[in-house]
N, C-alpha and C. Protein backbone atom coordinates (compact mmCIF):
# COMPACT_ATOMS: atom_id res chain seq x y z
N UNK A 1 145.35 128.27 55.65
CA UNK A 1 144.54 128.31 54.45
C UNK A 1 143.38 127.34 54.62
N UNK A 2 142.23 128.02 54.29
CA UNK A 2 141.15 127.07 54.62
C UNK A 2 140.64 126.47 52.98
N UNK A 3 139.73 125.20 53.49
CA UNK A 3 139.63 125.08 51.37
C UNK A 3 138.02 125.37 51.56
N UNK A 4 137.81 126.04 50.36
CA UNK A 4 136.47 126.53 49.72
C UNK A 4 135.12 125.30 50.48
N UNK A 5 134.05 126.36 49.98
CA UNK A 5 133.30 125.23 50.48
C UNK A 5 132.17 125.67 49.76
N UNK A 6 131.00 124.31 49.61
CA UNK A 6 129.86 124.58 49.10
C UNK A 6 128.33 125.25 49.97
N UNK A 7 127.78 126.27 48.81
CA UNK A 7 126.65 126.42 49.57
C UNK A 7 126.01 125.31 51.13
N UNK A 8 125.93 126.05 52.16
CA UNK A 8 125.14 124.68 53.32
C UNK A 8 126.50 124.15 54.09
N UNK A 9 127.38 123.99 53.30
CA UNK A 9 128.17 123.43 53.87
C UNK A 9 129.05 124.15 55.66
N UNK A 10 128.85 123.37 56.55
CA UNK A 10 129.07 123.93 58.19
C UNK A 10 130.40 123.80 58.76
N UNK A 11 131.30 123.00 57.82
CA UNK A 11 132.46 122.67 58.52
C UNK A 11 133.68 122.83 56.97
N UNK A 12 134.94 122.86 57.92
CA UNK A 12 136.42 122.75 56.22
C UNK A 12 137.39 122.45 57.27
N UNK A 13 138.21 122.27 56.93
CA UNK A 13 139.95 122.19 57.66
C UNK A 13 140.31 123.06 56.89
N UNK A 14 141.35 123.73 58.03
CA UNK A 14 142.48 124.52 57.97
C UNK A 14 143.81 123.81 58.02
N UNK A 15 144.51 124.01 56.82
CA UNK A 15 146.00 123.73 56.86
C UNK A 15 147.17 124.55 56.49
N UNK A 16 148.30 124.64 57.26
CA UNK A 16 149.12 125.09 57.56
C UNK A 16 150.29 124.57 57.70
N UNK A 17 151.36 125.43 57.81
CA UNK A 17 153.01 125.05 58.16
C UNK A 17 153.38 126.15 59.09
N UNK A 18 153.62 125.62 60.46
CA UNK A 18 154.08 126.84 61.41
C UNK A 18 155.90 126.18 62.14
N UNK A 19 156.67 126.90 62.36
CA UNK A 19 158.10 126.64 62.61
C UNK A 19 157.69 128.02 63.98
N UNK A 20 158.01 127.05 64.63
CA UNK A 20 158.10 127.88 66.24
C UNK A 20 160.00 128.13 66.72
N UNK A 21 160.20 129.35 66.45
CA UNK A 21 161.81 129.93 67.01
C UNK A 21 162.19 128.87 68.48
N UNK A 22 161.59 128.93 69.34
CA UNK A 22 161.60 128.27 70.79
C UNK A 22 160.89 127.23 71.04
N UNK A 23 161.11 126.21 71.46
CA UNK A 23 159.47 125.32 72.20
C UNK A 23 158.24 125.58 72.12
N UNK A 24 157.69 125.41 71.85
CA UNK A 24 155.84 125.90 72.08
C UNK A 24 154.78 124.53 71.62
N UNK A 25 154.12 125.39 72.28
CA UNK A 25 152.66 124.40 72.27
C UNK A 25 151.54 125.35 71.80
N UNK A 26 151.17 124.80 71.04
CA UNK A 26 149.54 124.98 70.47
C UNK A 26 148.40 124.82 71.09
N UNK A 27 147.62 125.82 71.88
CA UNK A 27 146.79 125.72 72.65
C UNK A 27 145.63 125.85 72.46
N UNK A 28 145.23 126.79 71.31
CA UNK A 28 144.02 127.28 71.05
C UNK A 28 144.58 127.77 69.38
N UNK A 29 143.32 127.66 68.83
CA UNK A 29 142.80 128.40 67.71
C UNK A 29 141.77 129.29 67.46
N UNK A 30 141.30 130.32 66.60
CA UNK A 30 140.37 130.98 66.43
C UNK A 30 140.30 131.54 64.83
N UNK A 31 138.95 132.01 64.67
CA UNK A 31 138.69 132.59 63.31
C UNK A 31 137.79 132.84 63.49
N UNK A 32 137.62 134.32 62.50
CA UNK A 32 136.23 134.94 62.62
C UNK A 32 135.35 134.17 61.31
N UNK A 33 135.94 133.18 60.39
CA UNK A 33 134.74 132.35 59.88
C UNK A 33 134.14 131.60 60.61
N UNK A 34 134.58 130.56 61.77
CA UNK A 34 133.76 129.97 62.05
C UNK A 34 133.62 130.45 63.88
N UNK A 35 132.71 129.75 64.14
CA UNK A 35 132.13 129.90 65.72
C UNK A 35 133.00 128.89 66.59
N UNK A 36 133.29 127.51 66.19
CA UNK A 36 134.28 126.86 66.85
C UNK A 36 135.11 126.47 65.90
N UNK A 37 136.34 126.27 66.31
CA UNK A 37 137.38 126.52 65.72
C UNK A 37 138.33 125.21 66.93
N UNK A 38 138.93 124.13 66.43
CA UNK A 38 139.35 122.82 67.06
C UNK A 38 140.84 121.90 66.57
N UNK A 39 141.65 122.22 67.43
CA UNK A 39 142.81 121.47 66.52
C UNK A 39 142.62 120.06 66.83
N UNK A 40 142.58 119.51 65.39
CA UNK A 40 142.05 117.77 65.66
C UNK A 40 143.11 116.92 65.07
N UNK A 41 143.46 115.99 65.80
CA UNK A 41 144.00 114.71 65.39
C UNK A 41 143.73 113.61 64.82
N UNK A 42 144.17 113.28 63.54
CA UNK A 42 143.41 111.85 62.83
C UNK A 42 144.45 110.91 62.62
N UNK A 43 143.84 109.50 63.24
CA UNK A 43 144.63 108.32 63.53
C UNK A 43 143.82 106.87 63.40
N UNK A 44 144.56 105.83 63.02
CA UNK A 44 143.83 104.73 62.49
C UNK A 44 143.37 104.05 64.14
N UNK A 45 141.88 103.56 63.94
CA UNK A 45 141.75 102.87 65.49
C UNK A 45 140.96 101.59 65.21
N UNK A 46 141.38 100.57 65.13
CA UNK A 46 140.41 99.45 64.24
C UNK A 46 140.52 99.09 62.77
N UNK A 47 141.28 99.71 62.09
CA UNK A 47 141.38 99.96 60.82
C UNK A 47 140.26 101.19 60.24
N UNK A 48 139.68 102.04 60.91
CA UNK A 48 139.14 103.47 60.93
C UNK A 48 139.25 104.38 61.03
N UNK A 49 140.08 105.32 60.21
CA UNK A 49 140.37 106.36 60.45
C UNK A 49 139.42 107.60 61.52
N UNK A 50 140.30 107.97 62.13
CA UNK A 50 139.36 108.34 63.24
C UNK A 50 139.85 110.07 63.87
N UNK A 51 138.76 110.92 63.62
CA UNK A 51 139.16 111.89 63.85
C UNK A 51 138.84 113.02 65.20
N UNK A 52 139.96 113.35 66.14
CA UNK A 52 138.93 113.71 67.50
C UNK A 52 140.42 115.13 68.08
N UNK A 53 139.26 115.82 68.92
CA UNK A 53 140.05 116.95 69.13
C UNK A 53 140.81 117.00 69.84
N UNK A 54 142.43 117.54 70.00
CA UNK A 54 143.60 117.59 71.25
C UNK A 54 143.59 118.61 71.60
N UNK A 55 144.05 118.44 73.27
CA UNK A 55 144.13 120.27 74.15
C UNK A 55 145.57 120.80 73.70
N UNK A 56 146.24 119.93 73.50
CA UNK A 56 147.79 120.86 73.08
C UNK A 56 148.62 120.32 71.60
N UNK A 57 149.48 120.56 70.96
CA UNK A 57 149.72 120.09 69.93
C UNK A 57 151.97 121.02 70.33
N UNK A 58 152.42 119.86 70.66
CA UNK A 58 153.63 120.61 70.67
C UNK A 58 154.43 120.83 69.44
N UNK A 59 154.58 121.78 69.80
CA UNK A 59 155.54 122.62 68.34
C UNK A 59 157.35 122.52 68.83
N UNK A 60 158.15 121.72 68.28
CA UNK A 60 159.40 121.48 68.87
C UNK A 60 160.15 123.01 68.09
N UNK A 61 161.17 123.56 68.68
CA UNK A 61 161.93 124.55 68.05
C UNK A 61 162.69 124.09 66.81
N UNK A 62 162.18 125.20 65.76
CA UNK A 62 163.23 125.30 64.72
C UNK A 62 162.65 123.78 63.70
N UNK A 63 162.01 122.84 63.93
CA UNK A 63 161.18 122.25 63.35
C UNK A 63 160.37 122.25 62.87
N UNK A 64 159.89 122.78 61.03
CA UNK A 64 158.71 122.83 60.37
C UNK A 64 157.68 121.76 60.82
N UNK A 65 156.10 122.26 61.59
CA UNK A 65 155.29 121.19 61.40
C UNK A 65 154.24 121.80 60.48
N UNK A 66 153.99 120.71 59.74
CA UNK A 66 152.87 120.86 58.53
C UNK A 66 151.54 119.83 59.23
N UNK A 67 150.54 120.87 58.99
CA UNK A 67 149.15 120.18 59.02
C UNK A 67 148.30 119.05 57.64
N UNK A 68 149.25 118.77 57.04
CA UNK A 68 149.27 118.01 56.05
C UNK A 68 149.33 116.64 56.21
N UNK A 69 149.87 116.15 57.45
CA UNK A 69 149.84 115.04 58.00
C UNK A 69 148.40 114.40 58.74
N UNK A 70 149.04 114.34 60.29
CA UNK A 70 147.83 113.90 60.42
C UNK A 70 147.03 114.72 61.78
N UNK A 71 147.33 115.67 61.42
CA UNK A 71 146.79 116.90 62.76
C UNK A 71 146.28 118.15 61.36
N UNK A 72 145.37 118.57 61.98
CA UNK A 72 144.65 119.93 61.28
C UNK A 72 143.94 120.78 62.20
N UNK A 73 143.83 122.04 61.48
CA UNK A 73 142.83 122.96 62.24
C UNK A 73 141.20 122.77 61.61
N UNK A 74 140.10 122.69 62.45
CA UNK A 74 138.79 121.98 61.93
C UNK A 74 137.72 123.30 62.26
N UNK A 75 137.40 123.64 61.58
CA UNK A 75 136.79 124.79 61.70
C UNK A 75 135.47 124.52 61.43
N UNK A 76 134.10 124.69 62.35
CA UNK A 76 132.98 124.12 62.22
C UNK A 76 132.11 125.40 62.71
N UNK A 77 130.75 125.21 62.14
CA UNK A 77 129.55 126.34 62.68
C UNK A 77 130.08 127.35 61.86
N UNK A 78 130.75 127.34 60.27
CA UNK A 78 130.56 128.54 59.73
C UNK A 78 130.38 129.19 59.60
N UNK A 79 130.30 131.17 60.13
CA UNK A 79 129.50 131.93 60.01
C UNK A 79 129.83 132.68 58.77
N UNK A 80 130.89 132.45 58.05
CA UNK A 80 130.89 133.09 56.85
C UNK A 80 132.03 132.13 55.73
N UNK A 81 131.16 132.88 54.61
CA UNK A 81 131.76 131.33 53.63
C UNK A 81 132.65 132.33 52.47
């Protein structure tokens, strides 16, 4: 689920809850709203919250992970709103 956005506006996060049956890893994302599409990690570095993109995101079996924490899908270059 992505959240709304205002006129101009180029970028939103995507959040989600995915439960993987087996092991898996999260490798890639896509959407036909935006042009790049980035699973990003946000973590304190200095006392700064700090937000930057990971190549894999493991999904343990049979374990709900929610993007509510501190990993999201970042969806930027909007092509449709």
């Amino acid at each position: 689920m992505g959240r709304g956005v205002v006129p101009g506006q180029m970028a939103t996060g995507a959040f989600m809850r995915l439960t993987a049956a087996a092991d898996a890893t999260l490798v890639d994302a896509a959407s036909p709203a935006a042009r790049i599409v980035e699973i990003h990690e946000m973590k304190m570095d200095g006392g700064v919250m700090k937000m930057s993109a990971i190549d894999r995101l493991p999904l343990p079996a049979g374990k709900a992970w929610s993007s509510a924490g501190c990993y999201h899908v970042m969806l930027m270059d909007l092509s449709r709103r």
